[in-house]
C-alpha atoms as a PDB file:
ATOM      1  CA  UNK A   1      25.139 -63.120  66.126  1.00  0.00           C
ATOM      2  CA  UNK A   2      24.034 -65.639  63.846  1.00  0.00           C
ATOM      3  CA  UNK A   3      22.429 -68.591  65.009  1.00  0.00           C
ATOM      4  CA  UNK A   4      23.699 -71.952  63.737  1.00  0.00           C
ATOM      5  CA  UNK A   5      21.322 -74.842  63.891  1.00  0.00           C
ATOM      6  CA  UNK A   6      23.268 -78.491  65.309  1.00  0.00           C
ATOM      7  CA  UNK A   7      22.494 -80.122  62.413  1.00  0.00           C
ATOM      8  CA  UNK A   8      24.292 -77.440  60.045  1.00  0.00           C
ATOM      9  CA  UNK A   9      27.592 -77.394  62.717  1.00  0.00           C
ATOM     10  CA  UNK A  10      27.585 -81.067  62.357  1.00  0.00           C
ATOM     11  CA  UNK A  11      27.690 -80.692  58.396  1.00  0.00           C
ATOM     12  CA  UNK A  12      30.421 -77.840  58.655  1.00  0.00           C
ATOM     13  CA  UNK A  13      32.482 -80.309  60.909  1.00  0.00           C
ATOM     14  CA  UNK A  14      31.857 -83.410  58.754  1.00  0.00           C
ATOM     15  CA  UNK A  15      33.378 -81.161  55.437  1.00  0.00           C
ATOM     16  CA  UNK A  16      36.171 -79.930  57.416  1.00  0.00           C
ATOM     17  CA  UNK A  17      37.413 -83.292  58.819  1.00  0.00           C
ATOM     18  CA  UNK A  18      37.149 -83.839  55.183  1.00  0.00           C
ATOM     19  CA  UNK A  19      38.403 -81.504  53.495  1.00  0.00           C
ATOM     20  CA  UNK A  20      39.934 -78.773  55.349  1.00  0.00           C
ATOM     21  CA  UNK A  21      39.729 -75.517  54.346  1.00  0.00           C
ATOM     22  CA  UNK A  22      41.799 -75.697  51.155  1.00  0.00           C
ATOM     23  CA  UNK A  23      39.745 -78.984  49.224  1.00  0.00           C
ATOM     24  CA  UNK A  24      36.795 -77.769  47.852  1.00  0.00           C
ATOM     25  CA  UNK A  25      33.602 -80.464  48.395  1.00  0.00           C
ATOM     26  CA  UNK A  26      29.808 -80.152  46.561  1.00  0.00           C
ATOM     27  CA  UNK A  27      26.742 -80.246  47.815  1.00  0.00           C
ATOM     28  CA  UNK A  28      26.503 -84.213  46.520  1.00  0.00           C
ATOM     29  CA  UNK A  29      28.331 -84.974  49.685  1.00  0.00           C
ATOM     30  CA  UNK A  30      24.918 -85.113  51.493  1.00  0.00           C
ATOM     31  CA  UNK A  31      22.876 -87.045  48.897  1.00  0.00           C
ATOM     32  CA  UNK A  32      22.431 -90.399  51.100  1.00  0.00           C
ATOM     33  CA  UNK A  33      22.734 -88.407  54.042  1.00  0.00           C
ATOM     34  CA  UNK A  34      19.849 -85.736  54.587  1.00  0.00           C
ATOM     35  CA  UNK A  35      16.748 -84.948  52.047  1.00  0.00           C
ATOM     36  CA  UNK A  36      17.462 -82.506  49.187  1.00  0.00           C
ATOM     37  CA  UNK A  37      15.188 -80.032  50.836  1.00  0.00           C
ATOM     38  CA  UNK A  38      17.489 -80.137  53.950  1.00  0.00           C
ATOM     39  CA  UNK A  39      20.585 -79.907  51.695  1.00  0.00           C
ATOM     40  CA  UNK A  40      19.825 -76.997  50.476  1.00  0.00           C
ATOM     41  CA  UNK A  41      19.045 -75.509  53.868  1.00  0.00           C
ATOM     42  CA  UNK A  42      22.152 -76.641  55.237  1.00  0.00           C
ATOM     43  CA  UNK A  43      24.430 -74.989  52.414  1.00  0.00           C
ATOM     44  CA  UNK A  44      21.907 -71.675  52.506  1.00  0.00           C
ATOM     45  CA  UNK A  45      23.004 -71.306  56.064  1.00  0.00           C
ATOM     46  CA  UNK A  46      26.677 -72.341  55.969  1.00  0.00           C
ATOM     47  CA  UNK A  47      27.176 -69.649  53.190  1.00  0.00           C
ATOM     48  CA  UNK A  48      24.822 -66.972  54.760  1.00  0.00           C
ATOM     49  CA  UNK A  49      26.691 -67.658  58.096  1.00  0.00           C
ATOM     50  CA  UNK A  50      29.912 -67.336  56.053  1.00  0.00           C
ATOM     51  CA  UNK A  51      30.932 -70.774  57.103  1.00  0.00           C
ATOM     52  CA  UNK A  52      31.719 -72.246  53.938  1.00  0.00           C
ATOM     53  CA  UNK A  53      32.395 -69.868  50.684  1.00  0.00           C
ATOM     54  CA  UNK A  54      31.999 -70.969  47.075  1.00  0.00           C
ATOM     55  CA  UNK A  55      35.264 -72.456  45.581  1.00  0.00           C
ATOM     56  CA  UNK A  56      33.302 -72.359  41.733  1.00  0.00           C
ATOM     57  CA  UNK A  57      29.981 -72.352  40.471  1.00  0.00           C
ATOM     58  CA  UNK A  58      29.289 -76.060  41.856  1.00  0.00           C
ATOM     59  CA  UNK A  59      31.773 -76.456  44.997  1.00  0.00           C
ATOM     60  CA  UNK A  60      32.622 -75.179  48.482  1.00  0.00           C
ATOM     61  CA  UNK A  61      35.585 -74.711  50.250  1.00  0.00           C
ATOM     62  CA  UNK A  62      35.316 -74.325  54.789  1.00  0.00           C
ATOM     63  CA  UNK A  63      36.703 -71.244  56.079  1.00  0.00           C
ATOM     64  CA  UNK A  64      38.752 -72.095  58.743  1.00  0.00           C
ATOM     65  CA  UNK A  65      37.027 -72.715  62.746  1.00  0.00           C
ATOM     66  CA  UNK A  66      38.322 -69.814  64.176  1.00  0.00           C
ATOM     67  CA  UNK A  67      37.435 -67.214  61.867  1.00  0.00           C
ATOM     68  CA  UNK A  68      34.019 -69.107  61.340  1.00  0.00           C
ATOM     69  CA  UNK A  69      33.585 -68.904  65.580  1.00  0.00           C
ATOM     70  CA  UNK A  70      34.608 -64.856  65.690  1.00  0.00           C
ATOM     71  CA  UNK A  71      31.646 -64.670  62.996  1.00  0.00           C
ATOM     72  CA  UNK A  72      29.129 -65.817  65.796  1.00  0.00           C
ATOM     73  CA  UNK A  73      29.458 -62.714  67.360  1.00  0.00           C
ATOM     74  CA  UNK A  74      29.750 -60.359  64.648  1.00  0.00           C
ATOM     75  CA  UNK A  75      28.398 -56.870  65.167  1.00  0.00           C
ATOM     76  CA  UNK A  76      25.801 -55.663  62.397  1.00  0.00           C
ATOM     77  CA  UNK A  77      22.535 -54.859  64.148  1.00  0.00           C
ATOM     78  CA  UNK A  78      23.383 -51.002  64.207  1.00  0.00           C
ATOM     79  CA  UNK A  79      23.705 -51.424  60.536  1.00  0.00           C
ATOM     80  CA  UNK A  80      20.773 -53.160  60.094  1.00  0.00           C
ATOM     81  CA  UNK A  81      18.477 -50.429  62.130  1.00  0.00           C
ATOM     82  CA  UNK A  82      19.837 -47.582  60.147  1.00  0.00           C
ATOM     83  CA  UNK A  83      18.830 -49.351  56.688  1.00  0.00           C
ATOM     84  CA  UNK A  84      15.045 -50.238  58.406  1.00  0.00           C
ATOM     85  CA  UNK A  85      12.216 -48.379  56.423  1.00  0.00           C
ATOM     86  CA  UNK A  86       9.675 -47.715  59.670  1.00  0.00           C
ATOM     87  CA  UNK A  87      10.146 -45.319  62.210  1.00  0.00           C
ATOM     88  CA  UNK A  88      11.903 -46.170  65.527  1.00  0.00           C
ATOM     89  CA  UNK A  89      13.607 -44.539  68.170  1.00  0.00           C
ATOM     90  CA  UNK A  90      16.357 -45.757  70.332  1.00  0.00           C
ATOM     91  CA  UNK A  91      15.771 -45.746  73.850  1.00  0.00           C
ATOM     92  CA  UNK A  92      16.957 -46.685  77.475  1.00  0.00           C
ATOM     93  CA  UNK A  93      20.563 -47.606  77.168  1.00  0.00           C
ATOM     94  CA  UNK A  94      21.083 -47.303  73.416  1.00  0.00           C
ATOM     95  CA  UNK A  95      19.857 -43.529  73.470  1.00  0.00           C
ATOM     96  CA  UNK A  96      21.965 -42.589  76.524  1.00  0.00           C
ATOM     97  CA  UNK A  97      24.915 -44.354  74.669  1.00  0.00           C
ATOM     98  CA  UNK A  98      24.493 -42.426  71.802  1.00  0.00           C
ATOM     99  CA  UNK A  99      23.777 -38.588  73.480  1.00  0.00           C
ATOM    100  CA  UNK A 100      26.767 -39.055  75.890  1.00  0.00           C
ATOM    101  CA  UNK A 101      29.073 -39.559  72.718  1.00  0.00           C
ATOM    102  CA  UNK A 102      29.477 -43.381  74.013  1.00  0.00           C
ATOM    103  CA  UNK A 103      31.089 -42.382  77.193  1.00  0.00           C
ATOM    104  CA  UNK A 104      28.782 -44.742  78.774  1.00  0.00           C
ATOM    105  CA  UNK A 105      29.036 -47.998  76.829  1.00  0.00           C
ATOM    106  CA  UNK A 106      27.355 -51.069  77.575  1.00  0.00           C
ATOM    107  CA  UNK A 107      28.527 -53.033  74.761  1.00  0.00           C
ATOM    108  CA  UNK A 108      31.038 -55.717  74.660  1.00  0.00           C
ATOM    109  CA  UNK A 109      31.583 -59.020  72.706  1.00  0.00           C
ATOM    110  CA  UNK A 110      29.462 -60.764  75.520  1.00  0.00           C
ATOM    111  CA  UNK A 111      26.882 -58.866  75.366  1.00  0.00           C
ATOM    112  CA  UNK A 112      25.559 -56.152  72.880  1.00  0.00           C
ATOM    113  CA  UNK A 113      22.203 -55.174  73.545  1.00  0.00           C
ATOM    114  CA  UNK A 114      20.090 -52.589  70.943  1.00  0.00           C
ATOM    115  CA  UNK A 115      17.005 -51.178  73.031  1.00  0.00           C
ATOM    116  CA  UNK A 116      14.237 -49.695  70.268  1.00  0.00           C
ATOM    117  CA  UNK A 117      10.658 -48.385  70.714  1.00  0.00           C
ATOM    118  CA  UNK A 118       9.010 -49.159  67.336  1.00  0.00           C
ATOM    119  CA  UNK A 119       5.549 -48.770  66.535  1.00  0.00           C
ATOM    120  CA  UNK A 120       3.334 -51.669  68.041  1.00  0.00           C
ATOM    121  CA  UNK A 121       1.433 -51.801  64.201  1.00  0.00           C
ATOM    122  CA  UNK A 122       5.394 -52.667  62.912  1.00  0.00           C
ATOM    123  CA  UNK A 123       5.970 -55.401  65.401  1.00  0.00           C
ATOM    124  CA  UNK A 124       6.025 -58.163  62.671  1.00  0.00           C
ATOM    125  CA  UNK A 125       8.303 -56.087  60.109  1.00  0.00           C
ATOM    126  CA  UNK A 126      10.735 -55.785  62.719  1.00  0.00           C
ATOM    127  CA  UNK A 127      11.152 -59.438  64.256  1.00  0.00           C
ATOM    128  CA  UNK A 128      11.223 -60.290  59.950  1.00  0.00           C
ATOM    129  CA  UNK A 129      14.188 -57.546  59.397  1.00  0.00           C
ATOM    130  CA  UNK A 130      16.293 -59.084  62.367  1.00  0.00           C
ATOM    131  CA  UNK A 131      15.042 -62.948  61.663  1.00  0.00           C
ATOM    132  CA  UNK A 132      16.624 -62.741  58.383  1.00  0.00           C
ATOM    133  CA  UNK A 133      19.669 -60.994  59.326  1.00  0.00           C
ATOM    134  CA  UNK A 134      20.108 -63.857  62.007  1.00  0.00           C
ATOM    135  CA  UNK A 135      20.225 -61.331  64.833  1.00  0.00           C
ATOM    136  CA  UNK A 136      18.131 -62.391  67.920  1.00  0.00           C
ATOM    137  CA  UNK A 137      15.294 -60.108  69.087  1.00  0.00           C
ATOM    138  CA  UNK A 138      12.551 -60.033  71.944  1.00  0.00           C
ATOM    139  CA  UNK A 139       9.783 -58.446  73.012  1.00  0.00           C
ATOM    140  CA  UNK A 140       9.853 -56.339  76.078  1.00  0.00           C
ATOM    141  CA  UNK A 141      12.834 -58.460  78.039  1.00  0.00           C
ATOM    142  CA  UNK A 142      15.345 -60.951  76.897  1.00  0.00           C
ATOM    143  CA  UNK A 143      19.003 -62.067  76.625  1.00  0.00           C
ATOM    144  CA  UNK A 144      21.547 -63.872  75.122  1.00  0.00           C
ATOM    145  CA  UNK A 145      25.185 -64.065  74.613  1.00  0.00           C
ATOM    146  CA  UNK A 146      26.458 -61.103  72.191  1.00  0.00           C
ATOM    147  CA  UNK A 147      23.804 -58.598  69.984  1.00  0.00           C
ATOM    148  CA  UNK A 148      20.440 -58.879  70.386  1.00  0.00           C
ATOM    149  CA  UNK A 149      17.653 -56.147  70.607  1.00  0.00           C
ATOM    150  CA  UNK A 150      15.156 -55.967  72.530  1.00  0.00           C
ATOM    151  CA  UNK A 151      11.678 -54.583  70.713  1.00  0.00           C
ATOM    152  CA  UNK A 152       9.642 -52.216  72.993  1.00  0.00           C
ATOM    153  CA  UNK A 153       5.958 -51.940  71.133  1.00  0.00           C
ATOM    154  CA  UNK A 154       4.508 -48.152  71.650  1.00  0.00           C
ATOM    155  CA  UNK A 155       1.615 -46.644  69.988  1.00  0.00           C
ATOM    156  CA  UNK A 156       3.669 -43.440  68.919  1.00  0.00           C
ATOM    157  CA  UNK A 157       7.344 -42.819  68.364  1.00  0.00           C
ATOM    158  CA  UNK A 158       8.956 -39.575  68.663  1.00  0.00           C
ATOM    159  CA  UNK A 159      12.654 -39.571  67.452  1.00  0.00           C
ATOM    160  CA  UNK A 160      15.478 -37.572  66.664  1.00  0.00           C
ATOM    161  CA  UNK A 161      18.256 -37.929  64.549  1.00  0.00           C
ATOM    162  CA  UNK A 162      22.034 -38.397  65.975  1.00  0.00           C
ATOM    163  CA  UNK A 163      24.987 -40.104  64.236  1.00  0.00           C
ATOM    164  CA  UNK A 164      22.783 -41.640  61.265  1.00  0.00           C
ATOM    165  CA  UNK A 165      20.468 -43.151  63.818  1.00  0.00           C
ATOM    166  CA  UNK A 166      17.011 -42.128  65.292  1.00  0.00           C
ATOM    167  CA  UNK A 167      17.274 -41.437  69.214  1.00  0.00           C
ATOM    168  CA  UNK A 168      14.369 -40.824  71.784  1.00  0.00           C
ATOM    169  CA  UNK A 169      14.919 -37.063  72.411  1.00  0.00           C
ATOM    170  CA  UNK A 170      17.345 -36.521  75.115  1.00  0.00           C
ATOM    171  CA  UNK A 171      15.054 -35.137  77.639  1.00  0.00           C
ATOM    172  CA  UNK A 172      13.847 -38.903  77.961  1.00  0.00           C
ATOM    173  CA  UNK A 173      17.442 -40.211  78.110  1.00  0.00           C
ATOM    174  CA  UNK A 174      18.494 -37.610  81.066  1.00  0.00           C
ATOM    175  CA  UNK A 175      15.719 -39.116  82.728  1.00  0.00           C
ATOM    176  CA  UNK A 176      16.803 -42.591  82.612  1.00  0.00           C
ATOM    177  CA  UNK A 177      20.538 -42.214  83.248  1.00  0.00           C
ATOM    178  CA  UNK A 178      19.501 -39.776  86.263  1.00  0.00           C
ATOM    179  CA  UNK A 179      17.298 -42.305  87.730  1.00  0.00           C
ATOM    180  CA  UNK A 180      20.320 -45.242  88.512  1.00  0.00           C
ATOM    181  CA  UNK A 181      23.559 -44.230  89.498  1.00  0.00           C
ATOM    182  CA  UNK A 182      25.749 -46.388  87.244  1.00  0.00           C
ATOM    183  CA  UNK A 183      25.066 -44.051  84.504  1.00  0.00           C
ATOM    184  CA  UNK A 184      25.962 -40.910  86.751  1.00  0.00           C
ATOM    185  CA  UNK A 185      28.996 -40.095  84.719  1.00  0.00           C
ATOM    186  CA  UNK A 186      26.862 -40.407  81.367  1.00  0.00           C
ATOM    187  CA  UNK A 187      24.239 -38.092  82.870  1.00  0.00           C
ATOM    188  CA  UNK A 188      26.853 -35.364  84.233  1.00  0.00           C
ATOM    189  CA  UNK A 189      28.244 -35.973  80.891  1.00  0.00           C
ATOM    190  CA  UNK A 190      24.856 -34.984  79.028  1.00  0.00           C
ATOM    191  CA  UNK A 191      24.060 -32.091  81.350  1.00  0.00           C
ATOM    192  CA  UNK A 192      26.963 -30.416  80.780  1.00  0.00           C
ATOM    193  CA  UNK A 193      27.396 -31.369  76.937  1.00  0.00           C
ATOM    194  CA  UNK A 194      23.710 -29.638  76.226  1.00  0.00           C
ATOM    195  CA  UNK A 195      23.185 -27.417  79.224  1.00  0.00           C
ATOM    196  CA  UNK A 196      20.492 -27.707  81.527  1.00  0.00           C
ATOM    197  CA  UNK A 197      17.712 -29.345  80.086  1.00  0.00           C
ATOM    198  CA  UNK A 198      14.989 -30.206  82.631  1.00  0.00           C
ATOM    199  CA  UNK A 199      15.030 -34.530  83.373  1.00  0.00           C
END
């Protein structure tokens, strides 16, 4: 989900009472209003956010509100993990997910948690990779409407790989989804996909 700061939803909604989403504007539009510094941060965001597209090489047309609103909670954070260049593992709900061939999902547009061990050395690199894909992280615990991940620092990460991702190893997930019975079905699921590995 990308996060839009007030002051940049108040700029979208001053160049679409404007303009619409057919007139295109420029960036002159906010000379006496903000400094040139926060110009350019407004229009950096509104086009990263896919708010506002370029109409030429000087001008900007608005996409229209509802298409800009179903952006907020667009899913890429899967996308984003795969392309990472540290090691990681997937863990807790994300890695039982993933070995029971989704039949335990717990994913929707409300809320879209990503649960990762990563190295606790790597903890910076990964809040920068999802900071500047505007995808909210935190440490440990954490929550907020649509994707976010949650980082879980470890001094060694053991992974394997499973549908272009890197998964704790399924011994570890059998142990989690046995362990609460919402995720009996995934469990059963597992144990009888891969036989009777111990949990």
């Amino acid at each position: 989900m990308n996060e839009i700061p007030q002051y940049c939803l108040r700029a979208y909604a001053l160049f679409y009472a404007k303009h619409g989403s057919r007139e295109p504007f420029k960036q002159a539009e906010l000379d006496w209003i903000v400094s040139q510094s926060m110009k350019k941060k407004i229009f950096s965001i509104l086009l990263r956010s896919g708010w506002i597209i370029k109409a030429s090489r000087d001008s900007y047309r608005c996409i229209e509100p509802e298409n800009a609103i179903k952006g907020l909670l667009e899913f890429k954070a899967s996308k984003v993990i795969k392309e990472a260049k540290k090691p990681y593992a997937l863990t807790n709900l994300s890695a039982i997910e993933i070995w029971s061939d989704y039949s335990y999902i717990q994913r929707g547009v409300e809320k879209s948690p990503y649960f990762i061990k990563v190295l606790r050395k790597d903890l910076g690199y990964w809040k920068g990779l999802f900071n500047k894909n505007s995808i909210p992280n935190y440490v440990k615990e954490g929550s907020t409407i649509g994707e976010y991940v949650i980082l879980i620092p470890v001094d060694d990460v053991k992974s394997v790989d499973k549908d272009g991702l890197k998964v704790e190893q399924l011994r570890e997930s059998l142990k989690t989804a046995k362990s609460n019975e919402m995720y009996s079905y995934a469990y059963n699921y597992m144990r009888k996909k891969y036989g009777t590995t111990s949990a």
